[in-house]
N, C-alpha and C. Protein backbone atom coordinates (compact mmCIF):
# COMPACT_ATOMS: atom_id res chain seq x y z
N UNK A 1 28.23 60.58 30.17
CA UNK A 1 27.34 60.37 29.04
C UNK A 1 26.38 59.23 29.32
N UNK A 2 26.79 57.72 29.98
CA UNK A 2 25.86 57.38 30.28
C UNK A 2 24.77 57.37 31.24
N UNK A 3 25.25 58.16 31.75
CA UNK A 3 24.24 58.53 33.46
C UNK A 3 22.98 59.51 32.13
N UNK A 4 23.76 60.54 31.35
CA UNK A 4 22.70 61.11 31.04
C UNK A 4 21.98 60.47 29.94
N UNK A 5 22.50 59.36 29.20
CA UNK A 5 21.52 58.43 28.65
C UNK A 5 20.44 57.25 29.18
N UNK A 6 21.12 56.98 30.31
CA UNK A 6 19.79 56.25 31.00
C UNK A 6 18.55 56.96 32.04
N UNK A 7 18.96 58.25 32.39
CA UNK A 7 17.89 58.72 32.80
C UNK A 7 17.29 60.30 31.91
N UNK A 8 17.71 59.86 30.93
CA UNK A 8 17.08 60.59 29.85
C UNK A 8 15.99 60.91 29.84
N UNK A 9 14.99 60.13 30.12
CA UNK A 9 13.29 60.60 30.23
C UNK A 9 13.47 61.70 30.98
N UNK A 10 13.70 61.26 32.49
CA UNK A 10 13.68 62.48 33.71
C UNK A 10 14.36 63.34 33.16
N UNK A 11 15.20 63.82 32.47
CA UNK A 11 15.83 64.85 31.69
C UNK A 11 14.79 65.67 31.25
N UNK A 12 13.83 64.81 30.25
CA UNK A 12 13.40 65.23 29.09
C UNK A 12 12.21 66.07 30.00
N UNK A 13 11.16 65.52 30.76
CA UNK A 13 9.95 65.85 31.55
C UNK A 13 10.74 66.78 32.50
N UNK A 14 11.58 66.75 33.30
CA UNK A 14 12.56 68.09 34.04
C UNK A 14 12.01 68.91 33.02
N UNK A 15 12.73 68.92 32.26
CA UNK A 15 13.10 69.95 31.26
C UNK A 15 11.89 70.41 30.96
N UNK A 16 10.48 69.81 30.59
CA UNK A 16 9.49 70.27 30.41
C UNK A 16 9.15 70.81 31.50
N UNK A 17 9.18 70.68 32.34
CA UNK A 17 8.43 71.05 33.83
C UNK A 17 8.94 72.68 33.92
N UNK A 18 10.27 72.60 33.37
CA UNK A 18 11.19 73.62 33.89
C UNK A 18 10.71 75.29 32.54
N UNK A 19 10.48 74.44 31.17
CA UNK A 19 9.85 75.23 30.49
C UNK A 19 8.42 75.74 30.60
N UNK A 20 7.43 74.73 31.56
CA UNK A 20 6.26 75.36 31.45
C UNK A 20 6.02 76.64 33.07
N UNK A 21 7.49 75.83 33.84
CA UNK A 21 7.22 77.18 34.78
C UNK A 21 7.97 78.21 34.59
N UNK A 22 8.74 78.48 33.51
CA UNK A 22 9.00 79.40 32.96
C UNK A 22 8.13 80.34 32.25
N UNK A 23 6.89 79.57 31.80
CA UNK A 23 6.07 80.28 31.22
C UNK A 23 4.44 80.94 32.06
N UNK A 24 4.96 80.36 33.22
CA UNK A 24 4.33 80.48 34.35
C UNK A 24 4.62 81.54 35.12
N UNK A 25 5.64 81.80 35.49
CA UNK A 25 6.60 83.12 35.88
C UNK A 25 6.45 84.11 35.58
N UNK A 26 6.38 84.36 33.76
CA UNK A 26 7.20 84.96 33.31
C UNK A 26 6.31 85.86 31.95
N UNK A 27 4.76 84.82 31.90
CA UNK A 27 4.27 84.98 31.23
C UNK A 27 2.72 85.06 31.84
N UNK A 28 2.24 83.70 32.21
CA UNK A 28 1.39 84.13 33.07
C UNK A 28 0.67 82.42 32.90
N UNK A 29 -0.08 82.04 34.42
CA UNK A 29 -0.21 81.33 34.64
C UNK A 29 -1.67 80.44 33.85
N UNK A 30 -2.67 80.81 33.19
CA UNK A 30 -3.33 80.52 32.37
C UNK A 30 -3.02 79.92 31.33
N UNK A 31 -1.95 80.45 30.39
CA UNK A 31 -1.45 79.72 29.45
C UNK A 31 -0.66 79.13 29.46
N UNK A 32 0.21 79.01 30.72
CA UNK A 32 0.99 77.75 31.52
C UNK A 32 -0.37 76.27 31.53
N UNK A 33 -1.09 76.61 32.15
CA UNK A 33 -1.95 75.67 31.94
C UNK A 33 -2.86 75.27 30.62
N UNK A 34 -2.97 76.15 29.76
CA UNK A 34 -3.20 76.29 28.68
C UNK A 34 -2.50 75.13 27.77
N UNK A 35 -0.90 75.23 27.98
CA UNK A 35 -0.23 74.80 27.01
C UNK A 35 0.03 73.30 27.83
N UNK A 36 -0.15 73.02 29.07
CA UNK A 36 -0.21 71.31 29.80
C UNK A 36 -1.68 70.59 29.65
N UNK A 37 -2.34 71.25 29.16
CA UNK A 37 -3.34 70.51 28.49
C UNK A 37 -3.79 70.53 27.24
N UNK A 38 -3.21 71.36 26.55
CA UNK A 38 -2.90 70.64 25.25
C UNK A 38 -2.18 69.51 24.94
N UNK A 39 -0.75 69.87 25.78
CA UNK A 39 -0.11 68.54 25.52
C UNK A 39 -0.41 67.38 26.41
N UNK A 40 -1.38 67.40 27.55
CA UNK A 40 -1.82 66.39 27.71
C UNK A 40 -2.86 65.13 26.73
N UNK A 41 -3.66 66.16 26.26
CA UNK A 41 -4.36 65.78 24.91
C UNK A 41 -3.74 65.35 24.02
N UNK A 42 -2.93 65.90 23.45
CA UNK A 42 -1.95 65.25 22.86
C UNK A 42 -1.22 63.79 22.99
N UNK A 43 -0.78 64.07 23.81
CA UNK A 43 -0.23 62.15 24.62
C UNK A 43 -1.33 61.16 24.63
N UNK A 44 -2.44 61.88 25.10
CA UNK A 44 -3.10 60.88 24.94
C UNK A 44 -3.40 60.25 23.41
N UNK A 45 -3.84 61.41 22.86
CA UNK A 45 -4.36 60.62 21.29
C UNK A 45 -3.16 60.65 20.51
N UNK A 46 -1.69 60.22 21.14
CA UNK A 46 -0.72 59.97 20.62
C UNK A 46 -0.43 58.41 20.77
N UNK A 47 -0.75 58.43 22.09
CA UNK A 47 -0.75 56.75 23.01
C UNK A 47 -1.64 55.87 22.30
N UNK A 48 -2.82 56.60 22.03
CA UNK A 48 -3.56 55.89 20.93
C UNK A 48 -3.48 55.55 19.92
N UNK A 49 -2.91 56.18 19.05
CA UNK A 49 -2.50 56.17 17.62
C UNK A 49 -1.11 55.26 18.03
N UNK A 50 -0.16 54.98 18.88
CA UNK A 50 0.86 54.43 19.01
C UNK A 50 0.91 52.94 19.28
N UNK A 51 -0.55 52.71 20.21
CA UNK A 51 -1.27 51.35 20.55
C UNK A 51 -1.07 50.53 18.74
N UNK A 52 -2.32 51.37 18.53
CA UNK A 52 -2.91 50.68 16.93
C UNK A 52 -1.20 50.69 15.98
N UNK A 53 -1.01 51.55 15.74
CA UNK A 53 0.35 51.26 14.91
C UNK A 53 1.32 51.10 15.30
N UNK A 54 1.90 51.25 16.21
CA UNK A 54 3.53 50.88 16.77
C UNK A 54 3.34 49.59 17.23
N UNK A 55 2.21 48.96 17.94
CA UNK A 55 2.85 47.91 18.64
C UNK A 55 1.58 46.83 17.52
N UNK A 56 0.73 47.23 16.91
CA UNK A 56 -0.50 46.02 16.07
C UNK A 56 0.04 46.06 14.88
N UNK A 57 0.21 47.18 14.06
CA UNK A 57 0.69 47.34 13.05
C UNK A 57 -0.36 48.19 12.10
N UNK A 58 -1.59 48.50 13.05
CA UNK A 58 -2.99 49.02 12.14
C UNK A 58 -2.85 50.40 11.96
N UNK A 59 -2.63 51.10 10.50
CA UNK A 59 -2.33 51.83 10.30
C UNK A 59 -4.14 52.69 10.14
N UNK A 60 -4.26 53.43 11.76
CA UNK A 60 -6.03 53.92 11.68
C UNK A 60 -5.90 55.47 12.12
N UNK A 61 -5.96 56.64 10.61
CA UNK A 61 -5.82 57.81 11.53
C UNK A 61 -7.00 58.41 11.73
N UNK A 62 -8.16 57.25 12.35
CA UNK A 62 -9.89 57.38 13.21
C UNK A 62 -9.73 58.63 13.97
N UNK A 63 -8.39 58.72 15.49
CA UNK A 63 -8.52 58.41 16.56
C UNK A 63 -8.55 60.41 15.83
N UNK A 64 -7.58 60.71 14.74
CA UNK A 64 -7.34 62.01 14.93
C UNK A 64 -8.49 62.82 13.73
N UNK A 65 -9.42 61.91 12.93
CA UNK A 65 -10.48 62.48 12.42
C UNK A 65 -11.47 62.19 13.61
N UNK A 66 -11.86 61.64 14.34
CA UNK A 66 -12.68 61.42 15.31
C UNK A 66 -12.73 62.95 16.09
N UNK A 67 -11.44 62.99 16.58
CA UNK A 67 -11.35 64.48 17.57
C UNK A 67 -11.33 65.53 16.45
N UNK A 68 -11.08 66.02 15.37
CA UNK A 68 -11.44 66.61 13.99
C UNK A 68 -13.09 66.97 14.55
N UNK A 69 -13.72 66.23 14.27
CA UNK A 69 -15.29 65.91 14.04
C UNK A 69 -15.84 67.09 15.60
N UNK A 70 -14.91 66.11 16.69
CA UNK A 70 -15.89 66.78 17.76
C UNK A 70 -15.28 68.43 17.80
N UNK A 71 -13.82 68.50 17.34
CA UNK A 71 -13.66 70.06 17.42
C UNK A 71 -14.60 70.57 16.80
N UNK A 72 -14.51 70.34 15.77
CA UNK A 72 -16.17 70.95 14.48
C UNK A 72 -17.11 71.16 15.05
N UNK A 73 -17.75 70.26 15.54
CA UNK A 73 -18.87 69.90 16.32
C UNK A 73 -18.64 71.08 17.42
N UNK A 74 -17.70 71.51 18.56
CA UNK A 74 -17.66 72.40 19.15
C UNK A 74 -17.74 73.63 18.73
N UNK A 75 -17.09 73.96 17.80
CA UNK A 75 -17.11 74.96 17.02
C UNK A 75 -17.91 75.56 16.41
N UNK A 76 -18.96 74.83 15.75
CA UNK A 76 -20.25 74.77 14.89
C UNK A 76 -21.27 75.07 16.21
N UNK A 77 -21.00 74.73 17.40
CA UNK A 77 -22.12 74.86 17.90
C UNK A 77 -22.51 76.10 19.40
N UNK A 78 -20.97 76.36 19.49
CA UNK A 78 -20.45 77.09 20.82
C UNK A 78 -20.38 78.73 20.95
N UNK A 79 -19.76 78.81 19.00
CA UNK A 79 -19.32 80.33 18.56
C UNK A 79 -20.68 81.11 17.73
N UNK A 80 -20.45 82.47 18.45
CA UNK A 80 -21.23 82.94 18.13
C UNK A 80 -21.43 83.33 16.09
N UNK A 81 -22.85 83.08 15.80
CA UNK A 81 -22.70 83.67 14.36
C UNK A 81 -22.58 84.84 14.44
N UNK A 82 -21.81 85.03 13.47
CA UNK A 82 -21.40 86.52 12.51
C UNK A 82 -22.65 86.94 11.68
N UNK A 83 -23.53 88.08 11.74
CA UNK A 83 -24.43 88.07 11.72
C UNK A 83 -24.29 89.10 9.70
N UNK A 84 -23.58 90.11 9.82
CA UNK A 84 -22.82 90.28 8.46
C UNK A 84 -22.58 89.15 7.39
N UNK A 85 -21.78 88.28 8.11
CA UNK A 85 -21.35 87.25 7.10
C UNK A 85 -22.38 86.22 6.68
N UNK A 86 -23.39 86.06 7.23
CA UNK A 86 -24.53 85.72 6.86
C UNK A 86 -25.05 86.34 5.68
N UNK A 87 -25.11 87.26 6.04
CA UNK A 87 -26.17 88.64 5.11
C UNK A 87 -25.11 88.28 3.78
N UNK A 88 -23.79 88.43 4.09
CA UNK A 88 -22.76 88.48 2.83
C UNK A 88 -23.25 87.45 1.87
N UNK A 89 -22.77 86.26 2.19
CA UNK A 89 -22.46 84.92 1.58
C UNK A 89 -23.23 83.89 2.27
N UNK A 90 -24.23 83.78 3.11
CA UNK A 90 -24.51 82.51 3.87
C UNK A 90 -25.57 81.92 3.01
N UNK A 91 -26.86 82.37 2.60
CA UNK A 91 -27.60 82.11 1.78
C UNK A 91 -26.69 81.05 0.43
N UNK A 92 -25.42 81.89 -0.10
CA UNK A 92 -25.15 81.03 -1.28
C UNK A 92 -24.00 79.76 -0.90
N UNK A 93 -23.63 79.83 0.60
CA UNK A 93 -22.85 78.44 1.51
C UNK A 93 -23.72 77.25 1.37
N UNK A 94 -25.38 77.99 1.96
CA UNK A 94 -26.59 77.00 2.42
C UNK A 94 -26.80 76.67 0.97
N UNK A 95 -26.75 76.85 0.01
CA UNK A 95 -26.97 76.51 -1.21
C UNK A 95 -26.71 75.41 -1.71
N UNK A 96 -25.15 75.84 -1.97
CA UNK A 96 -24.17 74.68 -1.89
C UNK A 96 -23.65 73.42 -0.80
N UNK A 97 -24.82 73.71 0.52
CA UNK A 97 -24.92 72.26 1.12
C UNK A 97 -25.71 71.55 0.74
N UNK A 98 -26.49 72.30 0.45
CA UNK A 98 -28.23 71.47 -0.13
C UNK A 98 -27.92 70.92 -1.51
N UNK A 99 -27.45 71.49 -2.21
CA UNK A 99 -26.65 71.03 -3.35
C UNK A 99 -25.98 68.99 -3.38
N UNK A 100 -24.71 69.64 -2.40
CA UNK A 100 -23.74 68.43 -2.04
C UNK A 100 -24.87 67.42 -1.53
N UNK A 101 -25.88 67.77 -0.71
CA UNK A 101 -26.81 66.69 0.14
C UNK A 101 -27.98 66.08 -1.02
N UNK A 102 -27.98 66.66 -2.03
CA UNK A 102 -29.01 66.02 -2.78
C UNK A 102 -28.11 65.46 -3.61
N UNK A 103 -27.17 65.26 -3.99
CA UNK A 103 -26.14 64.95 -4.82
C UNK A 103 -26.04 63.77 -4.59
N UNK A 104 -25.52 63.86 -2.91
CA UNK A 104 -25.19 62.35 -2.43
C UNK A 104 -26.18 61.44 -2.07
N UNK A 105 -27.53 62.09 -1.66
CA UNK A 105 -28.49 61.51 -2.16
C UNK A 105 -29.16 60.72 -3.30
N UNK A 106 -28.27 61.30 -4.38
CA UNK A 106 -28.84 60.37 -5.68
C UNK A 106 -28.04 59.69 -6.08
N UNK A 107 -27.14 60.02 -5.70
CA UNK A 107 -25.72 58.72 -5.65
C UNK A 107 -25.75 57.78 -5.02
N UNK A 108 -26.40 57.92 -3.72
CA UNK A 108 -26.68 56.60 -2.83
C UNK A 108 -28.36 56.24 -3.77
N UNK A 109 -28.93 56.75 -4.15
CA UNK A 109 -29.97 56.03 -4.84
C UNK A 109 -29.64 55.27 -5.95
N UNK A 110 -29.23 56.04 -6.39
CA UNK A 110 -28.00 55.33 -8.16
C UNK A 110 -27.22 53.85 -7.80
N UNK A 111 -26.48 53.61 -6.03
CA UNK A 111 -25.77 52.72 -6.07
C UNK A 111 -26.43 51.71 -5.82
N UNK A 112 -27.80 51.86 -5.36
CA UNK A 112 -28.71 51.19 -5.06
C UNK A 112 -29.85 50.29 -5.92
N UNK A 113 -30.34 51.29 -6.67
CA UNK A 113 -31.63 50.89 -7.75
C UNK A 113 -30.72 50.54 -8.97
N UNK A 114 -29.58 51.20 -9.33
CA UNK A 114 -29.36 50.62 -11.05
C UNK A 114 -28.38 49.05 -10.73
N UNK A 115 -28.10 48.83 -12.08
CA UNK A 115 -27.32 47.80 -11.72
C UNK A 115 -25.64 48.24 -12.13
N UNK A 116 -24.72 47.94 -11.49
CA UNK A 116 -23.37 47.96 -11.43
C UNK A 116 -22.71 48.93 -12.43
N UNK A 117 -22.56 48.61 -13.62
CA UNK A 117 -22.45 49.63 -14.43
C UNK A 117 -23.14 50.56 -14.77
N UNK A 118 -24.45 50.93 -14.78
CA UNK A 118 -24.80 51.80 -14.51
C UNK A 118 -24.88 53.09 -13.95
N UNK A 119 -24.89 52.19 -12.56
CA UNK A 119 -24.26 52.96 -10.98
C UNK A 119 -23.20 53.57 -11.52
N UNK A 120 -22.07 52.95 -11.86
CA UNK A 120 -20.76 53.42 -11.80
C UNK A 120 -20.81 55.08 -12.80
N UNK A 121 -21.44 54.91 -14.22
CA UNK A 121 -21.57 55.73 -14.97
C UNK A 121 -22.81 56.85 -14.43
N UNK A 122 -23.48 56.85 -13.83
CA UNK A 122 -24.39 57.83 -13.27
C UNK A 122 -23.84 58.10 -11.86
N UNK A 123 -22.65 57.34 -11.40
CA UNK A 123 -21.99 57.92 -10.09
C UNK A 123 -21.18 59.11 -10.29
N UNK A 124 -20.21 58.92 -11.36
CA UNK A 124 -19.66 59.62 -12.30
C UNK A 124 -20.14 61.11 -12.42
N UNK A 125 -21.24 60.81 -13.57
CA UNK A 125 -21.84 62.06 -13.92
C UNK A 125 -22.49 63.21 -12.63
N UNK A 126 -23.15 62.16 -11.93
CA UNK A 126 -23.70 62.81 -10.74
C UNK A 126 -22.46 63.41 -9.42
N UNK A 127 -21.46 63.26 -9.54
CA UNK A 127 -20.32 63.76 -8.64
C UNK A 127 -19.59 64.99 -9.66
N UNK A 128 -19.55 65.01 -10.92
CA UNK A 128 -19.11 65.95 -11.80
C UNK A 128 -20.11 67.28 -12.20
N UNK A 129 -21.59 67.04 -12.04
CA UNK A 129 -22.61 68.10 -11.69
C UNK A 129 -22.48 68.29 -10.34
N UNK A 130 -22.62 67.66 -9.44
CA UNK A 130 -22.92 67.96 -8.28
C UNK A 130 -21.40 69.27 -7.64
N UNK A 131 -20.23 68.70 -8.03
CA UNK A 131 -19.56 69.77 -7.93
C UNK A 131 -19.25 70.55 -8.75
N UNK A 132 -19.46 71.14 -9.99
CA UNK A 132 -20.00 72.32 -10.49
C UNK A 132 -20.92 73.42 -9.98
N UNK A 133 -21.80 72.32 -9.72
CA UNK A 133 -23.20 72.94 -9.42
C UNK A 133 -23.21 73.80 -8.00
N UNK A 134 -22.45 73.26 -7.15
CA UNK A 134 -22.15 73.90 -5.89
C UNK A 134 -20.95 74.40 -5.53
N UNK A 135 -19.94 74.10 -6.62
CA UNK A 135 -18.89 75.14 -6.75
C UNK A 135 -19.77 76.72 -7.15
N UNK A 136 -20.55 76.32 -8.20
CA UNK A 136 -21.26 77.72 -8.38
C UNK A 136 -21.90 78.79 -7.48
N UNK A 137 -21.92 78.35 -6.37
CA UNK A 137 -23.05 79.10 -5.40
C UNK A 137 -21.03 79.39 -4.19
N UNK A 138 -20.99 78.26 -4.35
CA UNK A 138 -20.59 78.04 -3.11
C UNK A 138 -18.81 79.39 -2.95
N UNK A 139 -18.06 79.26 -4.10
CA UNK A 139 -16.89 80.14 -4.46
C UNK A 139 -17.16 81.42 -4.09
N UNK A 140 -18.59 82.55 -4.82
CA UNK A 140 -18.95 83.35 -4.35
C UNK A 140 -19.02 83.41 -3.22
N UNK A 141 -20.31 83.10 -2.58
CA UNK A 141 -20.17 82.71 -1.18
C UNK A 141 -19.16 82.63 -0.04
N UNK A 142 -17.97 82.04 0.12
CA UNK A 142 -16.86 82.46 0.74
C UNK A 142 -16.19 83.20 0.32
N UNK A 143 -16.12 83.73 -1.03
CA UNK A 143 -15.46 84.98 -0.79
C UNK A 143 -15.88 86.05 -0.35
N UNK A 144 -17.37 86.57 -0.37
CA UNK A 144 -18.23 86.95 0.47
C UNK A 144 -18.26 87.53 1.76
N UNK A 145 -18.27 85.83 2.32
CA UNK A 145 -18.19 85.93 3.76
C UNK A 145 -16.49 86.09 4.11
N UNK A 146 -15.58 85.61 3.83
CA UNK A 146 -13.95 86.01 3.99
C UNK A 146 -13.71 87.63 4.02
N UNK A 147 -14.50 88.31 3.33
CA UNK A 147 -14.36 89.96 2.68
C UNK A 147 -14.89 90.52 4.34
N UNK A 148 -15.62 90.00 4.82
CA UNK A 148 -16.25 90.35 5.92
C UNK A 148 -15.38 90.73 6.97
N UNK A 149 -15.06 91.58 7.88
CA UNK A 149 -14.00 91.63 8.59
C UNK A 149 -13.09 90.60 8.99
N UNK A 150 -12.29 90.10 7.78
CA UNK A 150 -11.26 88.88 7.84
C UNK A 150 -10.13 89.04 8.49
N UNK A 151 -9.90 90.48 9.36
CA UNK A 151 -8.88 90.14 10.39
C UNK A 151 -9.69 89.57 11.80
N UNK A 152 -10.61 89.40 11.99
CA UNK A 152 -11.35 89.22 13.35
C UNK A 152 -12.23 87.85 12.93
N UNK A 153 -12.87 87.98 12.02
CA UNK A 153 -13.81 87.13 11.95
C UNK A 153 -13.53 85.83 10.65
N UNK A 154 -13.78 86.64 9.35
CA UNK A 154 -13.98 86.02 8.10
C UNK A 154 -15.00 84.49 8.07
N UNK A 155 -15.58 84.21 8.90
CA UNK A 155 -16.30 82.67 8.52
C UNK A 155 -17.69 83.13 9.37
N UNK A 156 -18.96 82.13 9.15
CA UNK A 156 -20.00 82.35 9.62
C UNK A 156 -20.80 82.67 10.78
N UNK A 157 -19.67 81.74 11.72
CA UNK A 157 -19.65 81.34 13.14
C UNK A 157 -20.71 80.25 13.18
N UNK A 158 -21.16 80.15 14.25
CA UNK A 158 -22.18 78.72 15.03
C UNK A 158 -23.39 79.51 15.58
N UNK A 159 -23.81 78.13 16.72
CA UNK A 159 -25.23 78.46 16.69
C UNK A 159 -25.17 79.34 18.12
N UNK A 160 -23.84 79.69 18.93
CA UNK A 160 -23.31 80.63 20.11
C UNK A 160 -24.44 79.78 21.53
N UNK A 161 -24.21 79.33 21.15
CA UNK A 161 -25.18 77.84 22.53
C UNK A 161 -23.94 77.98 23.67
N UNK A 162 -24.31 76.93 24.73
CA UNK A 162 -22.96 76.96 25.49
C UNK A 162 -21.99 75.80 25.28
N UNK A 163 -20.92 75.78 25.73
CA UNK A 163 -19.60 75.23 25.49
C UNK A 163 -20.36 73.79 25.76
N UNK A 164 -21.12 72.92 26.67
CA UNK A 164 -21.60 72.19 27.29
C UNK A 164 -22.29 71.26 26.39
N UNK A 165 -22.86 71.59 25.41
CA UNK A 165 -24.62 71.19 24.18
C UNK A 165 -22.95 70.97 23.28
N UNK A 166 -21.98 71.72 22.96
CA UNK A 166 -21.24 71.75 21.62
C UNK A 166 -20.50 70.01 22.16
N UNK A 167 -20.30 69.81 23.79
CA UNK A 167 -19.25 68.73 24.23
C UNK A 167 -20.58 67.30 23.80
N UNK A 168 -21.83 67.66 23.85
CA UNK A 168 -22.99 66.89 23.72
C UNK A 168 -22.97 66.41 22.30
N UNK A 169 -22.97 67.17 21.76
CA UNK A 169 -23.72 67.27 19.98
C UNK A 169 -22.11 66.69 19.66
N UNK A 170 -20.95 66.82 20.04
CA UNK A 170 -19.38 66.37 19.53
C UNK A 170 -19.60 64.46 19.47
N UNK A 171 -20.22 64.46 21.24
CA UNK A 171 -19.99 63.09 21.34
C UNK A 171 -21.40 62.46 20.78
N UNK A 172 -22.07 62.94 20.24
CA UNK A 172 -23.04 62.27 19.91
C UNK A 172 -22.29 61.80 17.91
N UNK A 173 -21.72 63.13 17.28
CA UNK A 173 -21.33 63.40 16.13
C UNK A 173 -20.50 61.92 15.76
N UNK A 174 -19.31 61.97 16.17
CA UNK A 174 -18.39 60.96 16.65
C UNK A 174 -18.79 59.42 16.60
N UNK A 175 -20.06 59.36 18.01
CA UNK A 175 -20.32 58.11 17.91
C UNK A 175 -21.63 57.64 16.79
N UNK A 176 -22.19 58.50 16.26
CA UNK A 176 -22.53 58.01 14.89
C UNK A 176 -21.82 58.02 13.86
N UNK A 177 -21.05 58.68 13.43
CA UNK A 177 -20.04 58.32 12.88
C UNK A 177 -19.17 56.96 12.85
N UNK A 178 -18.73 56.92 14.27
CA UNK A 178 -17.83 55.56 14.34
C UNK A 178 -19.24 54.37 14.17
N UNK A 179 -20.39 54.52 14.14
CA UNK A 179 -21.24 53.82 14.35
C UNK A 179 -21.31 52.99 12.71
N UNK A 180 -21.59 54.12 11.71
CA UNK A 180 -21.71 54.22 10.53
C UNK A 180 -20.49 53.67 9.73
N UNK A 181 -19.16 53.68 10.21
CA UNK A 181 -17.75 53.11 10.08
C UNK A 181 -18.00 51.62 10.36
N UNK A 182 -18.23 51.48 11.20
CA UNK A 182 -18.00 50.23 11.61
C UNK A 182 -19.06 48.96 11.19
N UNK A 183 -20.29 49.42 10.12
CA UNK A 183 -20.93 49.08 8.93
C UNK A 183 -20.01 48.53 7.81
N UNK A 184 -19.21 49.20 7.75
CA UNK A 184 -18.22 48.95 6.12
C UNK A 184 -17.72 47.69 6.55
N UNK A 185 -17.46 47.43 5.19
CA UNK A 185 -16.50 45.98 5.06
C UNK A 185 -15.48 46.08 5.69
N UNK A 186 -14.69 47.51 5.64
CA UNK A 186 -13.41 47.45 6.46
C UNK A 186 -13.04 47.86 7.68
N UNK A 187 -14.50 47.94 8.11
CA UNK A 187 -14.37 48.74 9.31
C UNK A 187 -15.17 47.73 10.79
């Protein structure tokens, strides 16, 4: 028992090694590699998240909305649009962005030009229209586009660019973002 508690790691990574060439064998060698770089990815933005909270105490889950953002960002920009689901529901999606974007637009004007209470009471009102208002367009709209061949497809797709512009537009996404974060008081 203690031989196999002190070299427990080598156990543990054996053991992985031994499951992914099993799946290598047996299954096929693509998603053998498939599934060691996921979990390489993984470790990493595990090591990260483990830095900040296990050993600082900073409880920051950045590291896993950050990679959030650039999947999006890949996604949004790599896959081809669904050219149906457009026709369906896209018109009343685009609605309800333009909606949310003028919304928050007058909310950041509101926090700006009135004074404090004010703000607060026209922040209010303006977040309680603003999602009405683009719940209205927007509910239709995905159900719409979902109705659309929802075993294959169901969503809009992207702008079908190459994998390359989506890794571009991710890291650009990201670092304005963290850019814009790191503005705040708490950031």
């Amino acid at each position: 028992m203690n031989i196999l508690h002190e070299n427990r790691r080598l156990f543990c990574f054996g053991g992985m090694a031994l499951l992914l060439l099993i799946v290598g064998f047996f299954q096929s060698w693509n998603l053998m590699f498939q599934i060691l770089n996921l979990c390489l990815i993984s470790a990493v933005m595990s090591l990260g998240v483990n830095i900040q909270w296990g050993y600082v105490g900073l409880f920051n889950v950045g590291v896993m909305g950050f990679a959030a953002l650039g999947g999006l960002s890949a996604v949004l920009i790599s896959t081809k649009p669904v050219q149906e689901a457009w026709q369906a529901g896209g018109t009343n999606i685009l609605i309800s962005l333009f909606i949310v974007l003028i919304g928050a637009g007058l909310i950041f004007l509101a926090r700006h030009k009135l004074s404090r209470k004010a703000a607060n009471y026209c922040t209010f009102l303006l977040v309680v229209l603003t999602y009405f208002a683009a719940r209205y367009f927007y509910i239709p709209g995905t159900k719409a586009v979902e109705a659309v061949d929802p075993a294959l497809t169901g969503f809009l797709g992207g702008l079908g660019l190459p994998i390359i512009f989506s890794w571009l537009v991710g890291g650009v996404v990201v670092g304005v973002q963290h850019g814009s974060l790191a503005r705040l008081p708490w950031g």
